[in-house]
Protein backbone atom coordinates (compact mmCIF):
# COMPACT_ATOMS: atom_id res chain seq x y z
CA UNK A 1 20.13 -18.15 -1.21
CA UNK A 2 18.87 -15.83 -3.62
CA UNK A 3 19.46 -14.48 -6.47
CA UNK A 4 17.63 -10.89 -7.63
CA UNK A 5 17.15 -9.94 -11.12
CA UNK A 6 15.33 -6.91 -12.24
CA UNK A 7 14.96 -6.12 -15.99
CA UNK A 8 12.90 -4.31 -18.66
CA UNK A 9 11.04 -6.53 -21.11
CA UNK A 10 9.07 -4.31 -22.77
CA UNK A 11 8.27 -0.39 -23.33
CA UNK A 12 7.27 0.64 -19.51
CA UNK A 13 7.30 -3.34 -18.72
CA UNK A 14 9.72 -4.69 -15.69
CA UNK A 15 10.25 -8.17 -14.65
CA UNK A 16 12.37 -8.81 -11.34
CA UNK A 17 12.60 -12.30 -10.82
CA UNK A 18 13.46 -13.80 -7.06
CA UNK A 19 14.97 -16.90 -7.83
CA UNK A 20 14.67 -19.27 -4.58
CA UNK A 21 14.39 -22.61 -3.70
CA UNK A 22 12.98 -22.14 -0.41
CA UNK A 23 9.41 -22.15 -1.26
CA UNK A 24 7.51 -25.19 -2.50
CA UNK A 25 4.98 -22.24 -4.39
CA UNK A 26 5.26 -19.73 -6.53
CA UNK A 27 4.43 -16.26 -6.75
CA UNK A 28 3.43 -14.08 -10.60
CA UNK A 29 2.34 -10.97 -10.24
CA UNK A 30 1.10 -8.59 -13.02
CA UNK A 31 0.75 -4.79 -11.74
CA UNK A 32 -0.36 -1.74 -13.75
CA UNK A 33 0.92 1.66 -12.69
CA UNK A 34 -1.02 4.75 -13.05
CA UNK A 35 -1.59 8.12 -11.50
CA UNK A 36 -3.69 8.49 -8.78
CA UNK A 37 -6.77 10.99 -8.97
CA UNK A 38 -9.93 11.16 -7.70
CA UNK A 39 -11.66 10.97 -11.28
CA UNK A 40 -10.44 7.78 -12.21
CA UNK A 41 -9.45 6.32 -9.08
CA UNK A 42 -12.47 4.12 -8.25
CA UNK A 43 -12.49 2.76 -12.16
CA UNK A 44 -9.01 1.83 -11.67
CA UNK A 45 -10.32 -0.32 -8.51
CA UNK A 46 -13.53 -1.77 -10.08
CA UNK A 47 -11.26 -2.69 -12.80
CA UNK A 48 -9.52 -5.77 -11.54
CA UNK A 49 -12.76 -7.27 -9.98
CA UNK A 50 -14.40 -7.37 -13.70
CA UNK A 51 -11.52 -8.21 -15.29
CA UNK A 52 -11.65 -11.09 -12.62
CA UNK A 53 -15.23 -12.14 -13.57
CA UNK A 54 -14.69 -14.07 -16.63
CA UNK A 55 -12.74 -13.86 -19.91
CA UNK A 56 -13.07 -14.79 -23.92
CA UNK A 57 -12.03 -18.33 -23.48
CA UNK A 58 -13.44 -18.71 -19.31
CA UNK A 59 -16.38 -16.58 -19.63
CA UNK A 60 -17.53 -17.13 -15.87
CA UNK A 61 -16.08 -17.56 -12.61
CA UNK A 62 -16.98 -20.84 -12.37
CA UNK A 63 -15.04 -21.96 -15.77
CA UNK A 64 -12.28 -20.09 -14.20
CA UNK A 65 -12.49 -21.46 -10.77
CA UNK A 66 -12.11 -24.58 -12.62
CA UNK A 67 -9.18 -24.06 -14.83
CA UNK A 68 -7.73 -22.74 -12.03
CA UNK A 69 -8.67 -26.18 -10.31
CA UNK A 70 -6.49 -27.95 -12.51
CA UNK A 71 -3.64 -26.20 -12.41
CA UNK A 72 -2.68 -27.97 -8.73
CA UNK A 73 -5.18 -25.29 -7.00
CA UNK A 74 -3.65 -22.11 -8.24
CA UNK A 75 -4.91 -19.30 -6.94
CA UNK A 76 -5.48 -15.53 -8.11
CA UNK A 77 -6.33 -12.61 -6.84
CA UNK A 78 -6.95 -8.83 -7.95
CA UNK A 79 -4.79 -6.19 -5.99
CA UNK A 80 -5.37 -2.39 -5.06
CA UNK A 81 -2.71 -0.53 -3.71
CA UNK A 82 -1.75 2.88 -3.12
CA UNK A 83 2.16 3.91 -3.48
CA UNK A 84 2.49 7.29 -2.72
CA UNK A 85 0.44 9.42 -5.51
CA UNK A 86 0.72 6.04 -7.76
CA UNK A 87 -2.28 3.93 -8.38
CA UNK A 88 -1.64 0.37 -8.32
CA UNK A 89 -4.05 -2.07 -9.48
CA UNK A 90 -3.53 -6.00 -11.06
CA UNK A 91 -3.25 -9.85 -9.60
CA UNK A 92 -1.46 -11.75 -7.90
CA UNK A 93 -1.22 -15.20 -8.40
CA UNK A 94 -0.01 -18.56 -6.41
CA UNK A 95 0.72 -21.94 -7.56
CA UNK A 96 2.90 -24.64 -7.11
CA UNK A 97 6.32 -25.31 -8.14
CA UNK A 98 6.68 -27.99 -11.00
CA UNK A 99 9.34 -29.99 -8.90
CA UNK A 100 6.07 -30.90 -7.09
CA UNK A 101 3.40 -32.46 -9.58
CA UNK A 102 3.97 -34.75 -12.04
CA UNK A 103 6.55 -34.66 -14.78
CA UNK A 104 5.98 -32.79 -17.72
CA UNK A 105 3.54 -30.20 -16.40
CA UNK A 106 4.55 -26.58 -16.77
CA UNK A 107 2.40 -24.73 -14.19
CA UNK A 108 4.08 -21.27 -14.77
CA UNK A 109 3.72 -21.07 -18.39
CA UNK A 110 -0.12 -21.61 -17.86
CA UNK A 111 -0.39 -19.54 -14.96
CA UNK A 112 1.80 -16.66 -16.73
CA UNK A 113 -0.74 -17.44 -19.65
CA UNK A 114 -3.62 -17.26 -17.70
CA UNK A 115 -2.97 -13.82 -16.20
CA UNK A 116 -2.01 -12.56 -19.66
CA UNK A 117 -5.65 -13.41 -20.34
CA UNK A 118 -7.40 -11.57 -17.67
CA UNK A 119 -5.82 -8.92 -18.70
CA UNK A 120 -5.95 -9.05 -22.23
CA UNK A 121 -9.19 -11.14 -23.10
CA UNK A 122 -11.75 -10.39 -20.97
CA UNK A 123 -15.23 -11.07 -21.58
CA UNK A 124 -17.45 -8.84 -23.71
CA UNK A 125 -20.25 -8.18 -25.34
CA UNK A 126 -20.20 -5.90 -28.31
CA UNK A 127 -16.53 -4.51 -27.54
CA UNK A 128 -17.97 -3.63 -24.30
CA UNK A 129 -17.08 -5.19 -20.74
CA UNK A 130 -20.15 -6.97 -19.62
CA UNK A 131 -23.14 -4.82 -18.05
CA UNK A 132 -23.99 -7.32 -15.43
CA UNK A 133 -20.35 -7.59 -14.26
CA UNK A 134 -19.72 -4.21 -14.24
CA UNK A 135 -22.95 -3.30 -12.14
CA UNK A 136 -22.37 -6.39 -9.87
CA UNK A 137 -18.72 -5.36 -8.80
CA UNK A 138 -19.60 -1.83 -8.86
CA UNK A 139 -22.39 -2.70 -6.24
CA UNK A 140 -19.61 -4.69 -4.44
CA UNK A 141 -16.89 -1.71 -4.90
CA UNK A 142 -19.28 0.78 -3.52
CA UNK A 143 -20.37 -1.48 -0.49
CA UNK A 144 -16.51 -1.91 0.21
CA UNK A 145 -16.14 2.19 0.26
CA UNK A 146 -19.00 2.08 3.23
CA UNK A 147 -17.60 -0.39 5.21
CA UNK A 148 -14.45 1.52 5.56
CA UNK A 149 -16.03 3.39 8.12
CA UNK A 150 -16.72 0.30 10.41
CA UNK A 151 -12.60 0.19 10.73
CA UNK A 152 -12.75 3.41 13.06
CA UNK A 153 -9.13 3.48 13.08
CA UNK A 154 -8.27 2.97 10.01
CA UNK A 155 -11.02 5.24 8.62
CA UNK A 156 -9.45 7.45 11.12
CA UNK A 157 -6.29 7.65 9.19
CA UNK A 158 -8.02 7.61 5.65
CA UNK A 159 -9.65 11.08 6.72
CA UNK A 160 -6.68 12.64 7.75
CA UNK A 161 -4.35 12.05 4.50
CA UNK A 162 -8.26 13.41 2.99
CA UNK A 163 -7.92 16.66 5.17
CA UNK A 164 -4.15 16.88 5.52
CA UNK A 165 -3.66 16.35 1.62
CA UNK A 166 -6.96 17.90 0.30
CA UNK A 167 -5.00 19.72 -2.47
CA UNK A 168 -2.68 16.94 -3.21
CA UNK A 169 -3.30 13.68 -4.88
CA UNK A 170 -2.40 11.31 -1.97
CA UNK A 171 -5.92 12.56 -0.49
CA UNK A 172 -7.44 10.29 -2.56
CA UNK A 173 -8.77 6.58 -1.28
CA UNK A 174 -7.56 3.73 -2.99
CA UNK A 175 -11.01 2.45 -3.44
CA UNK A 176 -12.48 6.42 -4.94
CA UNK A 177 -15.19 7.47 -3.67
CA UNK A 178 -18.61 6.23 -3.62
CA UNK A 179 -19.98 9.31 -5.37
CA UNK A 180 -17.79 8.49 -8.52
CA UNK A 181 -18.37 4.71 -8.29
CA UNK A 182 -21.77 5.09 -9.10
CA UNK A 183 -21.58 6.84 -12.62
CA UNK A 184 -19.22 4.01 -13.79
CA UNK A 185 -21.11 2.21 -16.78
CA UNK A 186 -19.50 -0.56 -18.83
CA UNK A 187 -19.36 1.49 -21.72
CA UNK A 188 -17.03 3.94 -19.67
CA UNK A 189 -14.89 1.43 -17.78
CA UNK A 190 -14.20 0.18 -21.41
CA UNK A 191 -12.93 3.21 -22.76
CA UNK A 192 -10.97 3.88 -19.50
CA UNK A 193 -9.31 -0.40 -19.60
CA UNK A 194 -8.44 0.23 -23.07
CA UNK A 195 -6.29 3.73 -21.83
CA UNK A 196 -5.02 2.00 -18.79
CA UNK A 197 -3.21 -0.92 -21.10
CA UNK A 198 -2.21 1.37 -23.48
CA UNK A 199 -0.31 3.78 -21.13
CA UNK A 200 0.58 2.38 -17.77
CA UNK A 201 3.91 1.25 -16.30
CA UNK A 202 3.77 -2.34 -15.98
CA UNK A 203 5.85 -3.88 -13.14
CA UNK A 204 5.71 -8.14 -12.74
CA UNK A 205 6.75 -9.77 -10.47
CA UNK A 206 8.02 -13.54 -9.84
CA UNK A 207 9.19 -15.38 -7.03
CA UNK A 208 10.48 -19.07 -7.28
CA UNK A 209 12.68 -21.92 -8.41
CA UNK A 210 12.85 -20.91 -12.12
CA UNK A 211 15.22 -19.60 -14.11
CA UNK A 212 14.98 -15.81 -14.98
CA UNK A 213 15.10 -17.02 -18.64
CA UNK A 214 12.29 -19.57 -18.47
CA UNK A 215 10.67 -16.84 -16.53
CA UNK A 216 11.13 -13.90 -18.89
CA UNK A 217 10.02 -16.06 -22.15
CA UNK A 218 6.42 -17.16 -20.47
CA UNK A 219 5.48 -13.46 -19.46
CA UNK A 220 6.77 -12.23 -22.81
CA UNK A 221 4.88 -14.76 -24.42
CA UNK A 222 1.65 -14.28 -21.95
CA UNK A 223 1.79 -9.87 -23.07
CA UNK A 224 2.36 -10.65 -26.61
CA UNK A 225 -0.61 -8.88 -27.71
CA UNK A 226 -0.28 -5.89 -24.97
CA UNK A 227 -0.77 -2.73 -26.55
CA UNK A 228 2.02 0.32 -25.79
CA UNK A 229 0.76 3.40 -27.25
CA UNK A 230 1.71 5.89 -24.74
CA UNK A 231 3.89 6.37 -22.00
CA UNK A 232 4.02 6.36 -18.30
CA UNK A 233 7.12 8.36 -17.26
CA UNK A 234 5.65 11.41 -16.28
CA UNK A 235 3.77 9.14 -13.43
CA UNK A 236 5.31 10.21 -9.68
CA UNK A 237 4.70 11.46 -6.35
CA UNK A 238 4.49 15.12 -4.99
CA UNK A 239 6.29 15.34 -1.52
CA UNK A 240 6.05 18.37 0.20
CA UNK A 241 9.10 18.75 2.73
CA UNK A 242 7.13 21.58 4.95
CA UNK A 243 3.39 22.00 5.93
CA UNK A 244 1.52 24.27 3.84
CA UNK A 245 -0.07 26.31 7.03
CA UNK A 246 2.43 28.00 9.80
CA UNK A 247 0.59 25.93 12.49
CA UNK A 248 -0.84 22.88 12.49
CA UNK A 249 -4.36 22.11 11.28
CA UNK A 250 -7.01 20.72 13.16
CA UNK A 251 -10.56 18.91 12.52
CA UNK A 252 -13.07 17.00 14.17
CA UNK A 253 -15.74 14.59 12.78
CA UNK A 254 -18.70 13.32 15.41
CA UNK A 255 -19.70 9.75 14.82
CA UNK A 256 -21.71 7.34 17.07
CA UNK A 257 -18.20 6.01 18.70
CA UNK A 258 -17.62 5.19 22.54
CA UNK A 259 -13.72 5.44 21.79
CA UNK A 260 -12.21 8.69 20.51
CA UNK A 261 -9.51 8.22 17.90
CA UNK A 262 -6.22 11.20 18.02
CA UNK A 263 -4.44 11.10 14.58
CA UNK A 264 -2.14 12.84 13.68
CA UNK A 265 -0.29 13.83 10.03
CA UNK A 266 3.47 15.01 10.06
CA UNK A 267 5.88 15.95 7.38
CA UNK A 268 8.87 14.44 7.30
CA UNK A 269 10.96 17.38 6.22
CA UNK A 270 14.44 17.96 4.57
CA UNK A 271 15.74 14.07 5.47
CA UNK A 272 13.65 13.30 1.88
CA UNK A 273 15.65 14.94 -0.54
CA UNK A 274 17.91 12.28 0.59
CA UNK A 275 16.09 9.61 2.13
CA UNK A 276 17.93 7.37 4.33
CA UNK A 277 15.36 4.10 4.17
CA UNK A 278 17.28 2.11 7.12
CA UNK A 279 17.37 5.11 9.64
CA UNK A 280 13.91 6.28 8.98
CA UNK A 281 12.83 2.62 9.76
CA UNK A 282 14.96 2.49 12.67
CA UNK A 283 13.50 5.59 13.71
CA UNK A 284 10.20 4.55 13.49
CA UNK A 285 10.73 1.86 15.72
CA UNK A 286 11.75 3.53 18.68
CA UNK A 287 9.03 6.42 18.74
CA UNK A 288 6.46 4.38 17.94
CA UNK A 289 6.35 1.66 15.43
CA UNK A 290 7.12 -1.65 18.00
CA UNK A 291 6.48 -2.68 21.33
CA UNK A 292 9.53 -1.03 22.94
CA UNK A 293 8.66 2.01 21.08
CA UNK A 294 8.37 5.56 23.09
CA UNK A 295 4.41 5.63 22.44
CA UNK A 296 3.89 2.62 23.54
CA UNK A 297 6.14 2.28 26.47
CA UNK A 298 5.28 5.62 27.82
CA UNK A 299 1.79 7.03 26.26
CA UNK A 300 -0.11 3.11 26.70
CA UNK A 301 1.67 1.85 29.08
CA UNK A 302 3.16 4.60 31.97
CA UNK A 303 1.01 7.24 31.18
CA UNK A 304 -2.36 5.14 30.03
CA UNK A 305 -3.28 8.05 27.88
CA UNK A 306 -4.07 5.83 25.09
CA UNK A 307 -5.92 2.59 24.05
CA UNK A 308 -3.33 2.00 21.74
CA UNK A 309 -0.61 4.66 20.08
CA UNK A 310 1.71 3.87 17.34
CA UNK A 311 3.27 5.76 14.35
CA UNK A 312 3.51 4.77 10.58
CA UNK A 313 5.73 5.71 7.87
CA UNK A 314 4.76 6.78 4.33
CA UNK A 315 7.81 6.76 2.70
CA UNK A 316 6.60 7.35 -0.83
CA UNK A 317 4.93 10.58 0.32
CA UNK A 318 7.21 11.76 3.14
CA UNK A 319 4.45 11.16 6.07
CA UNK A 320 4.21 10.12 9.11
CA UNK A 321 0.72 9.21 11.15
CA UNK A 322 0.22 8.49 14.32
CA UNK A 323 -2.85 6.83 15.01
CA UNK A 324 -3.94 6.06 18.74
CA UNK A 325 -7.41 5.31 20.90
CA UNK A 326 -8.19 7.63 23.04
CA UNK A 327 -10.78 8.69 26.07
CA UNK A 328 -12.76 12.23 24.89
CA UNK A 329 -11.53 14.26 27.88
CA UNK A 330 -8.07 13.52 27.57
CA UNK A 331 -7.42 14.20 23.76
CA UNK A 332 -5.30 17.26 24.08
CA UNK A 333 -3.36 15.37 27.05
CA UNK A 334 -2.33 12.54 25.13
CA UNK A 335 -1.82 14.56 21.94
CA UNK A 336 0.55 16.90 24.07
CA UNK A 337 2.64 13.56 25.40
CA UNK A 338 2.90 12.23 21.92
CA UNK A 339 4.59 15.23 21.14
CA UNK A 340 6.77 15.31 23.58
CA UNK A 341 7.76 11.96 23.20
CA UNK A 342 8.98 13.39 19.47
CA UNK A 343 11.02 16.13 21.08
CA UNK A 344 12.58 13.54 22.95
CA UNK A 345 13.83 11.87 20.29
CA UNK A 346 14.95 14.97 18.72
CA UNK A 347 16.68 15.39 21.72
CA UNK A 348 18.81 12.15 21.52
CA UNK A 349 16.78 11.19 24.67
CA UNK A 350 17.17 7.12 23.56
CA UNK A 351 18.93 4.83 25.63
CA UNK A 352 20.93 2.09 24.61
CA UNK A 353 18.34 -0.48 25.20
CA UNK A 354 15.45 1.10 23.50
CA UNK A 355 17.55 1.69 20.11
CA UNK A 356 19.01 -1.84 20.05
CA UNK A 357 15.30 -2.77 20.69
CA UNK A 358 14.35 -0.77 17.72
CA UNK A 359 17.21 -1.94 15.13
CA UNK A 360 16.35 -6.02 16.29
CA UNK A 361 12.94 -4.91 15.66
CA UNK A 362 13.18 -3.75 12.29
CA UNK A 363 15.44 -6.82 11.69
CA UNK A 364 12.61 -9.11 12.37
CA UNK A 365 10.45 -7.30 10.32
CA UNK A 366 12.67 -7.15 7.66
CA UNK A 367 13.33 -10.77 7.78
CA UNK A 368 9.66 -11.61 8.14
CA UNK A 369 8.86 -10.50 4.34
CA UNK A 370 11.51 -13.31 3.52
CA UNK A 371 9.30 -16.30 5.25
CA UNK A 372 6.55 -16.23 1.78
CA UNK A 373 6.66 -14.80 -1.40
CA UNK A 374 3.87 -12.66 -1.02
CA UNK A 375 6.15 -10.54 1.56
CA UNK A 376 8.90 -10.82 -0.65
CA UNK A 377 6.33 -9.01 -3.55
CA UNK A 378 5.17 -6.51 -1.47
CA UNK A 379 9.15 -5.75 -0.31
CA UNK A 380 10.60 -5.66 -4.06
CA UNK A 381 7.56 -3.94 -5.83
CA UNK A 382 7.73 -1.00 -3.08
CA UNK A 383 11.10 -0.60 -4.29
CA UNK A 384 10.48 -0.63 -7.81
CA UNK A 385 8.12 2.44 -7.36
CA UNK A 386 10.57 4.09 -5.12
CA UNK A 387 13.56 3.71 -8.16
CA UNK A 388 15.62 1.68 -5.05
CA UNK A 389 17.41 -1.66 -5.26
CA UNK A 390 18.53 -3.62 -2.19
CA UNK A 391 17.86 -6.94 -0.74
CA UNK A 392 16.31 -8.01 2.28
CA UNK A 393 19.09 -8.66 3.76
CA UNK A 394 21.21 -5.82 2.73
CA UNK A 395 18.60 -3.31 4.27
CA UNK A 396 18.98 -5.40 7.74
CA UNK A 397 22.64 -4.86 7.42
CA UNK A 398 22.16 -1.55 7.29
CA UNK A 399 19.69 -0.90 10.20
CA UNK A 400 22.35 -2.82 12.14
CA UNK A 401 24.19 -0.02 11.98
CA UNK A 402 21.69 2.87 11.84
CA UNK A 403 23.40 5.53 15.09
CA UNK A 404 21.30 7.57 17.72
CA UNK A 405 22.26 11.18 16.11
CA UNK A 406 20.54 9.58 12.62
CA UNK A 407 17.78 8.91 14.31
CA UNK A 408 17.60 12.27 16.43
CA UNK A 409 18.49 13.83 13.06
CA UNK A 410 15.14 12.78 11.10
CA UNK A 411 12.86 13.21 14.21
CA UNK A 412 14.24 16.82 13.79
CA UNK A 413 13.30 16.77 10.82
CA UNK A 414 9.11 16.06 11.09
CA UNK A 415 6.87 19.07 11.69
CA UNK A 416 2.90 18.07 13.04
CA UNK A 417 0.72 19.36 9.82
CA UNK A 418 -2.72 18.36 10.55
CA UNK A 419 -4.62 16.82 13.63
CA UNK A 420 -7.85 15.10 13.65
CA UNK A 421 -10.27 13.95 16.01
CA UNK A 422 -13.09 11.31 15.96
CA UNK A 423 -15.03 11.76 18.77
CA UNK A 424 -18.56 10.76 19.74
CA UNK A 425 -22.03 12.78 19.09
CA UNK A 426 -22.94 14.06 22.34
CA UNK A 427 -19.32 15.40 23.56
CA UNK A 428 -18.73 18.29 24.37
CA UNK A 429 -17.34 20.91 21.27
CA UNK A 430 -14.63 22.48 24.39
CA UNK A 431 -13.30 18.92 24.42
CA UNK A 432 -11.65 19.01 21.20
CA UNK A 433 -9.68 21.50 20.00
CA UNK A 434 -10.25 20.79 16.54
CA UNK A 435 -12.58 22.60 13.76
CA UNK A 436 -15.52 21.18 12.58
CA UNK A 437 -15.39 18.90 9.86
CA UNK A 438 -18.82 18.12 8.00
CA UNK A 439 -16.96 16.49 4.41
CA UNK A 440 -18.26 13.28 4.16
């Protein structure tokens, strides 16, 4: 059983607390919450990997790795994500429960302690964050914004929420770009920690056997000395309900592939002013989010138009992508099945077996997040971004019940934006249908 707490412990600071026996770890997370833009948005990610590298009292990562040793093989690690326009950057942090080491060790105080360091007492020189760290992770940030292109498909997607949402925020990578990445100095990622501490939302995070109290007292006593000078309220997310063009967009990139990748960016229309979270799940699943899905039943497997073909929701930003593998000559084949597949779905064209399908698959999904605390993070700190409460459980309830016409309804919703294709060097330009695309 358990029991959900969510409260405000500071100016801009949140604790929700996911008291649970069922675990024999723990989970702490610390997450700052800023806006994401393309200036600051690969300092935000180099951040947490210097912050990492050593601090006042552990000055190296091997005086860390051992403190870190003795508390039963904790375990941290600094996060990145990307919710909606919101930057997202801090640690996470694993260690076991106290009902499992000897008496009279408190393992969350120090580990709450601990992360209150990183943050707060890093290691510098001169008021300064380290050179050598700074240049080291910055070597390691900017070798981590190349290798994105060895993902094909998900570089795929990265460069159509870059093309689709040029003008918007959300275009930006998580990681920034490598161009900014290498202007960052210490002196500058300084000035930039001390405005990120002062200013962000803060949201924390704790899964475990402890009592909210006990809970609430060690992070309050871990941020004692976090400075609130300004204000993070006016942080949020742009969704645009239509597309900004009256037909869809298209572009095409050349790269040494032998496998063409079809993406394509959709708006999800008028069902966000009031999102329904279950159905739009729900609907997901049966056009092409699991393996009884319509893209993958009918564009994979009947058709064999596709490597692969499956849709995401970005619920924060009101998109949906579908991403699929694809042969060169038949791109405008499969992207013309994929969109019929949609209109079918519009239609009410679901039988009962394939939305039953779809509800038991979201189930499992749902219920998946509950099997480790790190799923159970990810679940609640999406929602605490998105201003929603509900429980695991409560949201399976309610796909339970999620009807065909709410699913037809949202599907009638989503208007195709932008398309983009990845195909190889030497193919053909009357292949495509897209327009040239030479940002890089």
């Amino acid at each position: 059983m358990q029991e959900v707490t969510r409260k405000q412990i500071m100016p801009d600071t949140h604790l929700t607390c996911v008291k649970t026996e069922k675990f024999k770890t723990c989970c702490l997370s610390l997450t700052l919450i800023t806006k994401l833009d393309k200036q600051t948005a690969s300092k935000n990610a180099l951040l947490p990997r210097v912050l990492l590298r050593g601090t006042s009292a552990r000055p190296d990562m091997e005086s860390i790795n051992n403190y870190l040793d003795e508390l039963y093989g904790a375990r941290i690690i600094p996060m990145v994500r990307k919710k909606g326009e919101l930057h997202c950057i801090g640690f996470l942090a694993d260690f076991i429960d106290d009902d499992f080491i000897p008496a009279g060790e408190n393992i969350l105080e120090k580990a709450a302690a601990f992360l209150g360091e990183l943050l707060l007492s890093p290691n510098t020189h001169g008021g300064l964050l380290l050179a050598d760290y700074v240049d080291g992770e910055r070597k390691n940030l900017i070798n981590d914004i190349r290798a994105g292109i060895n993902d094909k498909r998900g570089y795929s997607i990265d460069r159509l929420f870059e093309l689709m949402c040029a003008d918007e925020s959300f275009g930006t990578n998580k990681l920034g770009s490598e161009q900014h990445a290498e202007t960052i100095t210490a002196a500058a990622l300084t000035k930039h920690y001390r405005s990120l501490i002062a200013s962000s939302g803060i949201e924390i995070f704790y899964c475990g056997a402890h009592d909210n109290e006990r809970v609430e007292a060690a992070v309050r006593g871990a941020l004692s000395a976090l400075p609130r000078t300004g204000s993070s309220g006016l942080f949020g997310t742009e969704v645009l309900l239509h597309p900004r063009e009256k037909e869809p967009r298209s572009y095409t990139d050349k790269l040494e592939v032998n496998q063409g990748k079809l993406t394509l960016g959709f708006r999800l229309g008028k069902c966000m002013l009031s999102p329904n979270y279950a159905a739009l799940l729900v609907f997901n699943a049966v056009f092409g989010g699991s393996v009884t899905s319509k893209l993958f039943s009918n564009v994979r497997e009947k058709l064999s138009l596709c490597y692969y073909a499956s849709s995401v929701i970005e619920k924060h930003k009101g998109i949906m992508v579908v991403a699929s593998g694809v042969e060169f000559s038949r791109f405008e084949e499969a992207k013309r099945e994929i969109l019929a597949q949609l209109d079918a779905v519009r239609r009410g064209d679901v039988s009962d077996w394939e939305l039953l399908s779809a509800r038991r698959a979201v189930i499992t999904s749902i219920k998946s997040t509950m099997d480790k605390p790190s799923g159970l993070e990810e679940l609640f700190f999406d929602q605490s971004v998105a201003s929603v409460k509900i429980t695991p459980d409560e949201l399976a309830a309610l796909a339970d019940g999620v009807t065909l016409s709410e699913v037809a309804e949202i599907a009638s919703c989503i208007e195709l934006d932008t398309v983009y294709y990845l195909t190889g060097t030497s193919v053909p330009a009357e292949q495509t249908a897209g327009g040239e695309s030479n940002e890089e």
